[in-house]
N, C-alpha and C. Protein backbone atom coordinates (compact mmCIF):
# COMPACT_ATOMS: atom_id res chain seq x y z
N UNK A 1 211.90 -33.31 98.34
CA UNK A 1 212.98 -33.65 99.24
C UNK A 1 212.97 -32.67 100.41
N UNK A 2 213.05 -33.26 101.73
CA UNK A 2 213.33 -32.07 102.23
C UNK A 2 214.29 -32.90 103.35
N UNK A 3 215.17 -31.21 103.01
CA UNK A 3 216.62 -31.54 103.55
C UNK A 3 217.06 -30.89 105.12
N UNK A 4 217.19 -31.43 106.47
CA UNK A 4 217.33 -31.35 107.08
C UNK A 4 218.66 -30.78 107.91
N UNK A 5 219.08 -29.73 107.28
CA UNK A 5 220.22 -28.40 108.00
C UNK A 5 220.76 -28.86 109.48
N UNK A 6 219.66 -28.25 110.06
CA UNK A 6 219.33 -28.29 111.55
C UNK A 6 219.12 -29.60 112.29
N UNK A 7 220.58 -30.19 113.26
CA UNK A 7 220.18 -30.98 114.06
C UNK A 7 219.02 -30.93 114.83
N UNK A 8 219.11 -30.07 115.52
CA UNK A 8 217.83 -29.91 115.96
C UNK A 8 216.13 -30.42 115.51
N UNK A 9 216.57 -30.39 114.16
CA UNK A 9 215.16 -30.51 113.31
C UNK A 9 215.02 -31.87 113.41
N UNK A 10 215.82 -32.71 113.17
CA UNK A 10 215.93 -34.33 113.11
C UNK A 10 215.40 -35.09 114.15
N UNK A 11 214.38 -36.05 113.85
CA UNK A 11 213.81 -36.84 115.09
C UNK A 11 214.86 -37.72 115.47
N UNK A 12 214.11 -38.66 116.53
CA UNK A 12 215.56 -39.10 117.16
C UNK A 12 215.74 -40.74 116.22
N UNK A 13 217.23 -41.13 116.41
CA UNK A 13 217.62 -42.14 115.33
C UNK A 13 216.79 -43.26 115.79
N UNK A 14 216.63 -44.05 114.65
CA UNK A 14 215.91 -45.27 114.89
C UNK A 14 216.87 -46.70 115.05
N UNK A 15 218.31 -46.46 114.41
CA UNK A 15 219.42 -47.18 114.73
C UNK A 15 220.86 -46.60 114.98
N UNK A 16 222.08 -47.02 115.03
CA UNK A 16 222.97 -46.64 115.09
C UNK A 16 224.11 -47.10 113.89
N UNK A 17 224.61 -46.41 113.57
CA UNK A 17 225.61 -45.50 112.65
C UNK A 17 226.22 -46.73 112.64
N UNK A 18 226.77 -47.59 113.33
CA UNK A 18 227.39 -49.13 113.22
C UNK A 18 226.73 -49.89 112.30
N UNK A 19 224.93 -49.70 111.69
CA UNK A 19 224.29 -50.59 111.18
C UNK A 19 224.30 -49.88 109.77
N UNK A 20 224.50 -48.44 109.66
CA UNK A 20 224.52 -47.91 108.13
C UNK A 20 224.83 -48.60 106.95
N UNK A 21 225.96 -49.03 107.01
CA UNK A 21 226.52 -49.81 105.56
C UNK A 21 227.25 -50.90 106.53
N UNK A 22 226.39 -52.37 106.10
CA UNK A 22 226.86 -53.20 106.47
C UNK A 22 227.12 -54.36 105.11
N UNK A 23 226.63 -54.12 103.84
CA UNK A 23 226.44 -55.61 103.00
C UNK A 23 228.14 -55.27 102.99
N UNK A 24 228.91 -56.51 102.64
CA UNK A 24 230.29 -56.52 102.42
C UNK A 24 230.60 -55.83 100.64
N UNK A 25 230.03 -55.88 100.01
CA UNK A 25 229.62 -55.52 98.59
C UNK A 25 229.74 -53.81 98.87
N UNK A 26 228.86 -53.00 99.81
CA UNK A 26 228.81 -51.77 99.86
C UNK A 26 229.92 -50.93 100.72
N UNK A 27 230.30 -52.16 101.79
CA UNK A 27 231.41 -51.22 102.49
C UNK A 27 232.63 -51.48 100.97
N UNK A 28 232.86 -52.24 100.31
CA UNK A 28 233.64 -51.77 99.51
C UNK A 28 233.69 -50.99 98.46
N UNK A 29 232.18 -50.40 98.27
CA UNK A 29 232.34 -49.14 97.08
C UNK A 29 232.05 -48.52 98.38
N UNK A 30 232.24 -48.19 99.05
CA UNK A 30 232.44 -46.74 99.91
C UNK A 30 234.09 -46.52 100.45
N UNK A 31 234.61 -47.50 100.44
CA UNK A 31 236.25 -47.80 100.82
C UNK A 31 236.56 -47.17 99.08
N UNK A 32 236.33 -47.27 97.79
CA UNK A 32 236.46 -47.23 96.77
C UNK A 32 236.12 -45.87 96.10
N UNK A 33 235.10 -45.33 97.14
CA UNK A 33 235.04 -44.07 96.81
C UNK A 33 233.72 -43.99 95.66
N UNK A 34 233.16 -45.35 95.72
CA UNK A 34 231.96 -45.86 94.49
C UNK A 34 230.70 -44.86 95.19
N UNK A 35 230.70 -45.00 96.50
CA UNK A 35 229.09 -45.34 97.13
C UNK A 35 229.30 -44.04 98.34
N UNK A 36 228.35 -43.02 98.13
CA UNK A 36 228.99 -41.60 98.85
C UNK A 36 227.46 -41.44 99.77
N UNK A 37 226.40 -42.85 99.29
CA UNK A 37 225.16 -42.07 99.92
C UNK A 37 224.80 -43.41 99.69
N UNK A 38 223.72 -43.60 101.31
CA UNK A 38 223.03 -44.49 101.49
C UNK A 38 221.33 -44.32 102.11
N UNK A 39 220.48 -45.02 101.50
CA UNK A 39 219.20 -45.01 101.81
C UNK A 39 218.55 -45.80 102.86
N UNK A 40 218.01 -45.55 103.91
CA UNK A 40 217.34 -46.74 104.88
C UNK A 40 215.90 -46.09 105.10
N UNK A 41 215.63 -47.09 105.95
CA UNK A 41 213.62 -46.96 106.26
C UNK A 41 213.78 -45.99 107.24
N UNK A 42 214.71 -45.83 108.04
CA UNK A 42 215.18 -44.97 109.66
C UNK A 42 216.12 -44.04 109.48
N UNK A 43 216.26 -43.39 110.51
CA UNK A 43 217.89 -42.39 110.67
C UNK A 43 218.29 -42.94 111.53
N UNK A 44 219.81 -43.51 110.94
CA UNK A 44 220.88 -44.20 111.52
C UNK A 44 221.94 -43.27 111.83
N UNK A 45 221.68 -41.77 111.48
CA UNK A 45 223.18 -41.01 111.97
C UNK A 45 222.39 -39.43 111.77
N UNK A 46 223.49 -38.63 112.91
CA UNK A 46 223.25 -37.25 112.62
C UNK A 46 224.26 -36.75 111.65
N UNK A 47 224.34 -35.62 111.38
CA UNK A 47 224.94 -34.94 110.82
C UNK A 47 226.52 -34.63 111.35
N UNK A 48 227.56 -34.98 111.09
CA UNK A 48 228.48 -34.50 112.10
C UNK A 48 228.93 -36.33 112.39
N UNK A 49 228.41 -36.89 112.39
CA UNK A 49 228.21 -38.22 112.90
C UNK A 49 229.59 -39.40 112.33
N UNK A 50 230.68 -39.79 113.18
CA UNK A 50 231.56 -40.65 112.12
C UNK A 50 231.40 -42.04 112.08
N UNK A 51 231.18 -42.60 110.61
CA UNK A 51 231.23 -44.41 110.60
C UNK A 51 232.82 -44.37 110.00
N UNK A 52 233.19 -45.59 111.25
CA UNK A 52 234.27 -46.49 110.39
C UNK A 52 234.20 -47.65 109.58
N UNK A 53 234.79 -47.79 108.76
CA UNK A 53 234.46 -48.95 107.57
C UNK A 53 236.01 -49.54 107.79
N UNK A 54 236.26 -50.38 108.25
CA UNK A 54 237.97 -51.01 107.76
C UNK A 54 239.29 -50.13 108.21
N UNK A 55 239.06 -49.29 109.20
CA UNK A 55 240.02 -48.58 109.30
C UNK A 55 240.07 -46.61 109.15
N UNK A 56 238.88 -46.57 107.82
CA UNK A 56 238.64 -45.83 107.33
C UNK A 56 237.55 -44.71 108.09
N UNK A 57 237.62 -43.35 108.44
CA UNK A 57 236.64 -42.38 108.87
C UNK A 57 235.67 -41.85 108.01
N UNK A 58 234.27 -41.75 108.34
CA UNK A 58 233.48 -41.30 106.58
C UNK A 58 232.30 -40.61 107.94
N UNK A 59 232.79 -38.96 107.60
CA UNK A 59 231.94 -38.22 107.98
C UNK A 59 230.29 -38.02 107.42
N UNK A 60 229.51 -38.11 108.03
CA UNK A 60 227.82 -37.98 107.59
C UNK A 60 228.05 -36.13 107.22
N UNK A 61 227.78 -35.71 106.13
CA UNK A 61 227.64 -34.66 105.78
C UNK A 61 226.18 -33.86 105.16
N UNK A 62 224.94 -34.74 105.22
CA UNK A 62 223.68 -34.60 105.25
C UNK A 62 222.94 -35.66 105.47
N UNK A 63 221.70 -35.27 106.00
CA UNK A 63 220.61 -36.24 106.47
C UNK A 63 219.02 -35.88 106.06
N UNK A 64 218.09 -36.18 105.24
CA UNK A 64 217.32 -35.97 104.44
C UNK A 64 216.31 -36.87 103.99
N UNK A 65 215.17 -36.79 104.23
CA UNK A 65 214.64 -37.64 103.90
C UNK A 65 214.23 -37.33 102.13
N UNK A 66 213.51 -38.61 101.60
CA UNK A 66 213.60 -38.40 100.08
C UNK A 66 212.22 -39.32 100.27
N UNK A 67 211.62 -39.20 98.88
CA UNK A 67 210.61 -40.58 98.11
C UNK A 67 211.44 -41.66 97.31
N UNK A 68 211.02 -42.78 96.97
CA UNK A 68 211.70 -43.30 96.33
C UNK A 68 211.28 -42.82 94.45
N UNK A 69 210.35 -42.24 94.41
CA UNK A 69 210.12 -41.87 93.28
C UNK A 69 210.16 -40.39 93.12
N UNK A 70 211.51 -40.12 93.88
CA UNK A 70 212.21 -38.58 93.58
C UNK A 70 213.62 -39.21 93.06
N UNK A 71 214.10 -40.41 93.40
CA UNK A 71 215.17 -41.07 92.85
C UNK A 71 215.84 -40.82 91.76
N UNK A 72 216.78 -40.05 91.67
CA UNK A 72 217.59 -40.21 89.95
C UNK A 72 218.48 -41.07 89.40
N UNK A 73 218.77 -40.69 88.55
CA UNK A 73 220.11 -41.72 88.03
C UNK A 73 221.30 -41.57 88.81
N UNK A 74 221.55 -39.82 89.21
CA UNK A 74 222.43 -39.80 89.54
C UNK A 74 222.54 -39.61 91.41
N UNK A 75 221.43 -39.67 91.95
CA UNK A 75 221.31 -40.17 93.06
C UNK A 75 221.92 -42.29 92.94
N UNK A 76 221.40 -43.42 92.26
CA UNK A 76 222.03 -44.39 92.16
C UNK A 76 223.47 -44.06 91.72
N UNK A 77 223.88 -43.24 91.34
CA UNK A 77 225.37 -43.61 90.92
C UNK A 77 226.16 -42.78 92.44
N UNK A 78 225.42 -42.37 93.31
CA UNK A 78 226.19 -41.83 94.83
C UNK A 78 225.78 -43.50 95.43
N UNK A 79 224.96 -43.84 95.47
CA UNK A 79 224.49 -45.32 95.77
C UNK A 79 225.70 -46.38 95.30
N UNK A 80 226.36 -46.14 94.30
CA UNK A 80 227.31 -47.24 93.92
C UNK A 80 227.04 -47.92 92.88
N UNK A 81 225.56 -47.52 91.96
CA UNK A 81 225.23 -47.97 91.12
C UNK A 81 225.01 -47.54 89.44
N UNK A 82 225.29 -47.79 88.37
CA UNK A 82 225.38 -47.35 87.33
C UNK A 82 224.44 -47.06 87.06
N UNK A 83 222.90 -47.46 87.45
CA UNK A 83 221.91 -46.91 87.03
C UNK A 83 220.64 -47.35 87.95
N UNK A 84 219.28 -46.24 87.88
CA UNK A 84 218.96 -46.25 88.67
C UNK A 84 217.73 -47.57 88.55
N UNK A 85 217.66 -48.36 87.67
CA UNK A 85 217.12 -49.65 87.26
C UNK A 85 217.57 -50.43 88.32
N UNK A 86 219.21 -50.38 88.02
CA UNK A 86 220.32 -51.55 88.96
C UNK A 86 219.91 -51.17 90.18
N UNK A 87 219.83 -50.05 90.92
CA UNK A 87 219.98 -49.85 92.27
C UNK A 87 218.63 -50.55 92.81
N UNK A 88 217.27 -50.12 91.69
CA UNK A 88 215.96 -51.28 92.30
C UNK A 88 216.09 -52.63 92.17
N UNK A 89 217.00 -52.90 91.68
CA UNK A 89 216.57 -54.16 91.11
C UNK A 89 217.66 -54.79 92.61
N UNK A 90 218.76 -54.15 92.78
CA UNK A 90 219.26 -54.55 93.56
C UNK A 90 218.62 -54.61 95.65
N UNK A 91 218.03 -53.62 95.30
CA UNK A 91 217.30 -52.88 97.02
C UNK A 91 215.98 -54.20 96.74
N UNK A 92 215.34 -54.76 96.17
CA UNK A 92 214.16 -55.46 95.48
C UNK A 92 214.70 -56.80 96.23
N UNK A 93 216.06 -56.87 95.83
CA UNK A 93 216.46 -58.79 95.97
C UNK A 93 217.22 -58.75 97.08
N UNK A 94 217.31 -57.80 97.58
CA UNK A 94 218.01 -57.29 99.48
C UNK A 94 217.03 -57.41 100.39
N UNK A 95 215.33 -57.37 99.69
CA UNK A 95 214.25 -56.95 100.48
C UNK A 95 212.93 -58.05 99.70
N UNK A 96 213.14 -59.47 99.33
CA UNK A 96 212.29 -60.13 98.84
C UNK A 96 211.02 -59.92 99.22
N UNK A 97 209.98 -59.50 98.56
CA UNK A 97 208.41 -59.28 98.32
C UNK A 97 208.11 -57.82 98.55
N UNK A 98 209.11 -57.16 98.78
CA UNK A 98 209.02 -55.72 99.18
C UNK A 98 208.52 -55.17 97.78
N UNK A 99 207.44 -54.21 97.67
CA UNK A 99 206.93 -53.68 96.27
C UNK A 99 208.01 -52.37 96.30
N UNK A 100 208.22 -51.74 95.13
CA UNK A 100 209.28 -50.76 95.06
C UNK A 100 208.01 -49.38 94.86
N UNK A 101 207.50 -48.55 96.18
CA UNK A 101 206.60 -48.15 95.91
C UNK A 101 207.19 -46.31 96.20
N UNK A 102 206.68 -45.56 94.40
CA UNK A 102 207.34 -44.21 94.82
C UNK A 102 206.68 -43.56 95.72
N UNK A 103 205.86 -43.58 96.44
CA UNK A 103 205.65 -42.61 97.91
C UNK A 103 206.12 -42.74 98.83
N UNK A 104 207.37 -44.29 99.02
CA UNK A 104 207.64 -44.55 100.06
C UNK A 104 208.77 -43.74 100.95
N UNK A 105 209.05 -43.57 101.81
CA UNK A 105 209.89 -42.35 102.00
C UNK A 105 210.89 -42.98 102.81
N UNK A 106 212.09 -42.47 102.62
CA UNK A 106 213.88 -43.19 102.94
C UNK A 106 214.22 -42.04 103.71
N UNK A 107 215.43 -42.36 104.61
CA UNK A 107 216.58 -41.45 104.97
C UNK A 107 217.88 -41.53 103.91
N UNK A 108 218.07 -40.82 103.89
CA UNK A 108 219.46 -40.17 102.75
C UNK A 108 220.21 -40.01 103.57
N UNK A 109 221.36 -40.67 104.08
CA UNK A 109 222.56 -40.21 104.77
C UNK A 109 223.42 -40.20 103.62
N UNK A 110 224.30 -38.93 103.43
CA UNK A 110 225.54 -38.66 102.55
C UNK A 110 226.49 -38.15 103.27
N UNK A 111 227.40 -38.87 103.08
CA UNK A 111 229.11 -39.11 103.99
C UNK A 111 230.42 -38.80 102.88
N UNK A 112 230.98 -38.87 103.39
CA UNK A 112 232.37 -38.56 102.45
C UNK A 112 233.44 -38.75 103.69
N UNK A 113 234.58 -38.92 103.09
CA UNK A 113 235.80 -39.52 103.60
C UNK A 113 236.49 -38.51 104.34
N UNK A 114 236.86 -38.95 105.48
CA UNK A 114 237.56 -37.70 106.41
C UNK A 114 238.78 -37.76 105.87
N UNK A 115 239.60 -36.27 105.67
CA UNK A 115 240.60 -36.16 105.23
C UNK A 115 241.70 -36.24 106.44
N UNK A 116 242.62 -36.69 106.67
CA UNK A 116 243.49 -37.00 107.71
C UNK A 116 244.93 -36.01 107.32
């Protein structure tokens, strides 16, 4: 894993922070407090960075890239998922013919809820 501190260090985003969590399924375990971390092919946010979901503020509090076969259980259960079977099986049928391959390498954005 290597975890990226330093804005500075971070190349530049490949989307915007509006496209992070869009399935209707995920903005509600993150409204729920289920889903604290999300995986994409790009960096969709810096560090510091705020998405609104429904009303709701959810500060980006790291940005990191990962493998998919550094994946734990308890990385899927920040995902929203009980286990880390469910979370492929689920990213698999989001992404039809996509092979689930562990060298492939993700962005890790992890957010948490702004306290007001």
């Amino acid at each position: 894993m290597q975890n990226h501190a330093e804005h500075d260090a971070l190349p530049p985003k490949t989307c915007s922070i509006e496209r992070l969590v869009t399935l209707p399924a995920d903005v509600e375990k993150v409204l729920a407090g289920q889903k604290t971390a999300t995986r994409r092919n790009g960096r969709y946010a810096d560090v510091g960075e705020v998405m609104t979901l429904k009303g709701q503020d959810f500060v980006v509090e790291q940005v990191y890239t990962q493998t998919l076969g550094e994946l734990t259980e308890e990385h899927a259960k920040q995902e929203g998922y009980a286990s880390l079977e469910e979370y492929k099986q689920s990213i698999l049928s989001i992404h039809p013919g996509m092979p689930w391959v562990p060298t492939m390498r993700v962005w890790v954005h992890e957010f948490n809820l702004v306290q007001k």
